[in-house]
Protein backbone atom coordinates (compact mmCIF):
# COMPACT_ATOMS: atom_id res chain seq x y z
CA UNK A 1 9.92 -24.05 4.93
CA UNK A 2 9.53 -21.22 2.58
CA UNK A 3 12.12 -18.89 1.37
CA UNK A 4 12.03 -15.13 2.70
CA UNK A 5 12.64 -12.23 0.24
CA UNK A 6 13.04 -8.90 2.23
CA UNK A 7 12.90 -6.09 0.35
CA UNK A 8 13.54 -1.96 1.55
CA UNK A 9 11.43 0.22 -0.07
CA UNK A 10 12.26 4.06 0.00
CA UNK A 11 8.79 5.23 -1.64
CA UNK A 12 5.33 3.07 -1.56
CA UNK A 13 5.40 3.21 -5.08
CA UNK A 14 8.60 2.27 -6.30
CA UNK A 15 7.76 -1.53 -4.98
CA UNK A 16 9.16 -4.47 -6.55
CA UNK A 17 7.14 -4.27 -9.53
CA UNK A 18 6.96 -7.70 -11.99
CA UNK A 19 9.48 -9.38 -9.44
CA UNK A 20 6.99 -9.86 -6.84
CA UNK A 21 5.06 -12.22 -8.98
CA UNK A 22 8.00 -14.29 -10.16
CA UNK A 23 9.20 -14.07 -5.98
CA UNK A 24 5.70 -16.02 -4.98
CA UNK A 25 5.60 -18.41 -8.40
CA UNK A 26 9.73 -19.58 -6.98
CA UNK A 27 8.38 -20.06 -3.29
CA UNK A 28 9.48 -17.03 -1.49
CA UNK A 29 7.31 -15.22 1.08
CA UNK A 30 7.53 -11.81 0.40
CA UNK A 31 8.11 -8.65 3.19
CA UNK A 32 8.72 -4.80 2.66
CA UNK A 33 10.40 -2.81 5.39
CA UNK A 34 9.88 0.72 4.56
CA UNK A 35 13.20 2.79 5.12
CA UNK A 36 13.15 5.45 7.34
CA UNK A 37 10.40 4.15 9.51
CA UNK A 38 10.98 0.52 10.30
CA UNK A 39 14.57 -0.46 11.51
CA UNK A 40 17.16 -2.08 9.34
CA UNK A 41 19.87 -3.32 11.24
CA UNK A 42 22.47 -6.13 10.27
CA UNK A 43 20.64 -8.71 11.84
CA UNK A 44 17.62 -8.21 10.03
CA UNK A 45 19.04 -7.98 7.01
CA UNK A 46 20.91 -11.31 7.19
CA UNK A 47 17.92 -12.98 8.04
CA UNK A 48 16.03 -13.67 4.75
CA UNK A 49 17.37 -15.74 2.09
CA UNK A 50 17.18 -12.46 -0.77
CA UNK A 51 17.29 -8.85 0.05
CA UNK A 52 16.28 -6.52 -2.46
CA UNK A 53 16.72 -2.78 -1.83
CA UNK A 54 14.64 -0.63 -3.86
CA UNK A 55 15.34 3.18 -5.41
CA UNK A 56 13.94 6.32 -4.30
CA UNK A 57 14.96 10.15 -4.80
CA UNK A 58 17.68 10.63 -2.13
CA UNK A 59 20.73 9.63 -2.67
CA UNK A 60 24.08 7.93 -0.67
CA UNK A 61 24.95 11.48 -0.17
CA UNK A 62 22.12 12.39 1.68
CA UNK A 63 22.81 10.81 4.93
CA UNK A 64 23.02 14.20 7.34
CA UNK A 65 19.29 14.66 5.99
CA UNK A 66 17.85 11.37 6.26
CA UNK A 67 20.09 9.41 9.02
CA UNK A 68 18.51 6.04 8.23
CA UNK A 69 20.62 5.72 5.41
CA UNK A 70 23.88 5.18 7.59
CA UNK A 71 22.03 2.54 8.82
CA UNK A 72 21.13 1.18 6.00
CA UNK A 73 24.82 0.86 4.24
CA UNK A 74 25.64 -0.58 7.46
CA UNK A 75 22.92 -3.68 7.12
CA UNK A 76 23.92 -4.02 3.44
CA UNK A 77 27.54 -4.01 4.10
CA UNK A 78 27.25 -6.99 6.62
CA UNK A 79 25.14 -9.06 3.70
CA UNK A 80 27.02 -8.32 1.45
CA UNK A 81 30.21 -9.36 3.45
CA UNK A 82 28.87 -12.67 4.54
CA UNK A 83 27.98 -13.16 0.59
CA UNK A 84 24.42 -13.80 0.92
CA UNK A 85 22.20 -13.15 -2.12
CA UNK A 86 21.20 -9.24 -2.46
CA UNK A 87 19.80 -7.40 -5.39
CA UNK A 88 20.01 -3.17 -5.70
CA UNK A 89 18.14 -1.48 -8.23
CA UNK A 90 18.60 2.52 -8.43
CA UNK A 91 19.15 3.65 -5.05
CA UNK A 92 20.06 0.18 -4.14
CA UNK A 93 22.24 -0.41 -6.23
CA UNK A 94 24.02 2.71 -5.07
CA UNK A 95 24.23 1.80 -1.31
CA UNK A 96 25.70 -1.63 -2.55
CA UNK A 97 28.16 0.62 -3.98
CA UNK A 98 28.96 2.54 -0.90
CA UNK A 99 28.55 -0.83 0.59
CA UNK A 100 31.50 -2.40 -0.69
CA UNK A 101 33.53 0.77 -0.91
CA UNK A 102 32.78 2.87 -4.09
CA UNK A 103 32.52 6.17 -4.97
CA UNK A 104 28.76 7.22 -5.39
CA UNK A 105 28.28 10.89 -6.31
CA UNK A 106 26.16 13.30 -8.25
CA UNK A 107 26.17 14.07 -12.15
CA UNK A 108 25.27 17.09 -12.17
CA UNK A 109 22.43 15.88 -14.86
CA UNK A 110 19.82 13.67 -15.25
CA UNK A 111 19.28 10.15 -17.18
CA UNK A 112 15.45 9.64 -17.18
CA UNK A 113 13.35 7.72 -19.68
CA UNK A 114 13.12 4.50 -21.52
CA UNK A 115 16.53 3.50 -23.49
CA UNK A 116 18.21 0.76 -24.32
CA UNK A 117 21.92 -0.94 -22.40
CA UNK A 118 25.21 -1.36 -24.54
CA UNK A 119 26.06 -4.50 -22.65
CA UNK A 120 29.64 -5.53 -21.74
CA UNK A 121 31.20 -8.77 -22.91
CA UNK A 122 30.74 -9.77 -18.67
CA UNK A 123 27.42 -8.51 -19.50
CA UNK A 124 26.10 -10.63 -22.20
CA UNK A 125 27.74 -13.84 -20.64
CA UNK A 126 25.27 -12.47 -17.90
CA UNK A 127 21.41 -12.72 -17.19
CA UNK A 128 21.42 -8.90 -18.82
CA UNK A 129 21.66 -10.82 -21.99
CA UNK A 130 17.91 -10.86 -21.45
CA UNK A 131 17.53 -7.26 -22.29
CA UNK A 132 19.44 -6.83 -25.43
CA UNK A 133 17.26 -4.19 -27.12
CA UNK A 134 14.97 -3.44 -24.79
CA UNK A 135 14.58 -0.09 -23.67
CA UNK A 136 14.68 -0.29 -20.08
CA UNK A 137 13.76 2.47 -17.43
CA UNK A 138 16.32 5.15 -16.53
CA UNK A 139 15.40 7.34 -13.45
CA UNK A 140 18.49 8.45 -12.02
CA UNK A 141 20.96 11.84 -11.57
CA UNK A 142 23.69 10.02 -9.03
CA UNK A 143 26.54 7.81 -10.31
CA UNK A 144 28.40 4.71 -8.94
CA UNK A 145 31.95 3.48 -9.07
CA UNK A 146 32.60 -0.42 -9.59
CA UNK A 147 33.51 -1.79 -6.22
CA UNK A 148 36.96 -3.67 -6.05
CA UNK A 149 36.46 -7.32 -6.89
CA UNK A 150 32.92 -6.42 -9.00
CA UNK A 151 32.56 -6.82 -12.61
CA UNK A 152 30.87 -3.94 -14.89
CA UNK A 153 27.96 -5.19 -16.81
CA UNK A 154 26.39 -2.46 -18.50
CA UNK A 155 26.87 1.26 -19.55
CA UNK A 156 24.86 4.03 -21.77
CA UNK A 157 26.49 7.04 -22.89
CA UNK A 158 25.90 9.26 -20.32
CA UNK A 159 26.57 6.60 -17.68
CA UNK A 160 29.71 3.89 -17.84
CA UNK A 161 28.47 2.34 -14.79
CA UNK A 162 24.93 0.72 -15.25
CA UNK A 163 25.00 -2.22 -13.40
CA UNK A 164 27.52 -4.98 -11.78
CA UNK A 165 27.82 -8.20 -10.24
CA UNK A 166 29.92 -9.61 -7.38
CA UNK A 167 30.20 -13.17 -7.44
CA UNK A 168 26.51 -14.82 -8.70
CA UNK A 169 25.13 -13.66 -5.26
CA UNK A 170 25.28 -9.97 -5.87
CA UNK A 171 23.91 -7.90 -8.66
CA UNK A 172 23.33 -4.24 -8.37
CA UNK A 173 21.35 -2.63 -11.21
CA UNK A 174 21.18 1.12 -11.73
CA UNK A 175 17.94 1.35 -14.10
CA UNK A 176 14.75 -0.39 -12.98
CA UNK A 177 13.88 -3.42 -14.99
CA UNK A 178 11.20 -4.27 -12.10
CA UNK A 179 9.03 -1.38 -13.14
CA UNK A 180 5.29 -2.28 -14.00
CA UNK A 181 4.57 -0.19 -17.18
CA UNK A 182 1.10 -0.81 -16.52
CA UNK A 183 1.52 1.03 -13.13
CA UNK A 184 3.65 3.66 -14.06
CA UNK A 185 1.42 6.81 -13.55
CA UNK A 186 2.22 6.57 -9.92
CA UNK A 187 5.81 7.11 -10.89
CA UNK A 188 4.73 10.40 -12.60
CA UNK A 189 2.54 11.55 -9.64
CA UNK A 190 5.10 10.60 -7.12
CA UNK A 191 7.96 12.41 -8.77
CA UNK A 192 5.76 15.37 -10.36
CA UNK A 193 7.98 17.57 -9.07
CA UNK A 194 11.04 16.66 -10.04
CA UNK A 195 9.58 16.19 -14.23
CA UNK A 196 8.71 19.28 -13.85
CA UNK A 197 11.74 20.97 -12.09
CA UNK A 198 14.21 19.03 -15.10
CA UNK A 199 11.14 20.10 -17.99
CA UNK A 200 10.31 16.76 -18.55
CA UNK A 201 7.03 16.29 -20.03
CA UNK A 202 5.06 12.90 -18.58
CA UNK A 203 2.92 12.94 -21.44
CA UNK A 204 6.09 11.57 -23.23
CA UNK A 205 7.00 8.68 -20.45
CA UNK A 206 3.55 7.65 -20.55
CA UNK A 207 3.51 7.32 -24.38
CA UNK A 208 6.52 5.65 -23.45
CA UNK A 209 6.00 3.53 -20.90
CA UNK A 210 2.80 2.03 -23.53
CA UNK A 211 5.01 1.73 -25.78
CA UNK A 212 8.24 -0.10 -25.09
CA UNK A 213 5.58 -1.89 -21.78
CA UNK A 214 5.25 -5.39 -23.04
CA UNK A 215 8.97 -5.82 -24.43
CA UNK A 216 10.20 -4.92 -20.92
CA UNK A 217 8.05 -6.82 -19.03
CA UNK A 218 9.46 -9.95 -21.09
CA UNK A 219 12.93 -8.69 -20.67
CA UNK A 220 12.57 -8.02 -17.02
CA UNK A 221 10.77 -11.51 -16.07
CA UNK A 222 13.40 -13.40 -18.39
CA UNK A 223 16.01 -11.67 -16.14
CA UNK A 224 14.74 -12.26 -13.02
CA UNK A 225 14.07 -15.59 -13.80
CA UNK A 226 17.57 -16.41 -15.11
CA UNK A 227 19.48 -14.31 -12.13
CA UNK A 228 17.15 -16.10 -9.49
CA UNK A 229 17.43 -19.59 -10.81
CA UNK A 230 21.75 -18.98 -10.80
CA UNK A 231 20.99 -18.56 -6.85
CA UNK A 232 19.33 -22.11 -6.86
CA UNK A 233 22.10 -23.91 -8.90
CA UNK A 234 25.28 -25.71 -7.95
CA UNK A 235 27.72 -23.33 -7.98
CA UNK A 236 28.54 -23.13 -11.61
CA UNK A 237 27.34 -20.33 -11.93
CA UNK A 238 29.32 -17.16 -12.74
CA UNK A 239 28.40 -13.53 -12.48
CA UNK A 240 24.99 -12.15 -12.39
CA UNK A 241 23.76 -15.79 -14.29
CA UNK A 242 26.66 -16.29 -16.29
CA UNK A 243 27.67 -20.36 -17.11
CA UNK A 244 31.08 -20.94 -16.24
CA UNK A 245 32.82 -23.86 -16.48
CA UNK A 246 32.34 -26.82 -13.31
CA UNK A 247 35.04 -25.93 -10.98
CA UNK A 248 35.86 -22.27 -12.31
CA UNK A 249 35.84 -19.65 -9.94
CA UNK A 250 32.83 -16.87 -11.03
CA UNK A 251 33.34 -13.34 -10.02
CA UNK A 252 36.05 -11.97 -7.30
């Protein structure tokens, strides 16, 4: 039988990007459910053998307005609980956060465009060892805490909290390595509004995007690749990818 990957998108557009391919090439059938209009419960979300939760511009704190994302935290939580693989990026790797107990809040600014990661030691024993250097995708204003029992993997200055791992199962990335360069005027259409509203020019993230495109489309498959195959191994595998040694306990 085929592996499932599930994964909740927030916006058509923000989809899983390069990972799809790599998904299909390792065997997994693929399946959105789009937030806010198809139901996420627990039991769903335990279901496939990979969840991915994509971003989009709400935020954990938005859950008076858009109710669905109670839900949501819920499903996660119970994955996340029972251990079985997940992967956040943006968004999703905030409701991991609130998830498993963390502060998530506003910044009061924005991080948006391409830069490079300063990597933590836990990071570059990590599969983010595959993006050394590469400028990678920021899109984000909210913040995340590292959940109790998680390891910090990446930071920038604005933002000590980039990413994290719990156990190998669980990696929650705040910056979107998935993105498709290729594909990314639909980013600047979808979120035309909010360039303009922070002055950001998309003449510059397209220049951008063609710029620093190949190099993180390498970096992002060579991630992937490395995270997904320390989900297929035999347990020696520490956080996020990380080689530990036979018999070593990974993360917390």
């Amino acid at each position: 039988m085929p592996r499932r990957a599930l994964a909740v998108r927030h916006v058509l557009f923000e989809d899983l990007g390069i990972l799809e391919e790599l998904l299909t090439r390792r065997g997994y059938e693929v399946a959105y459910v789009d937030a806010g209009i198809d139901p996420l419960t627990p039991e769903l979300a335990s279901e496939p053998d990979l969840l991915i939760v994509l971003g989009g511009p709400i935020g954990v704190g938005d859950a008076e307005s858009y109710p669905f994302l109670t839900d949501e935290i819920a499903a996660i939580t119970a994955r996340l609980e029972a251990g079985a693989p997940t992967l956040g990026i943006c968004l999703g790797a905030q409701l991991m956060a609130a998830a498993l107990g963390a502060d998530v809040a506003p910044t009061g600014r924005l991080e948006l465009g391409f830069g490079p990661l300063t990597l933590t030691d836990a990071g570059r024993d990590s599969a983010l060892a595959e993006l050394a250097g590469a400028p990678v995708l920021h899109w984000h204003g909210d913040a995340f805490a590292i959940p109790e029992g998680a390891v910090r993997l990446a930071e920038t200055p604005g933002y000590p909290n980039q990413a994290f791992a719990r156990g190998r199962a669980a990696l929650a990335l705040q910056f979107h390595p998935e993105v498709d360069p290729a594909l990314v005027e639909r980013w600047l259409i979808g979120h035309a509004g909010e360039l303009a509203g922070a002055g950001i020019d998309p003449r510059r993230l397209r220049a951008d995007a063609s710029a620093h495109g190949a190099a993180l489309v390498d970096a992002g498959r060579r991630l992937f690749d490395r995270w997904l195959s320390g989900l297929d191994d035999d347990g020696t595998s520490g956080p996020a990818g990380a080689v530990v040694d036979a018999g070593t306990p990974g993360a917390p």
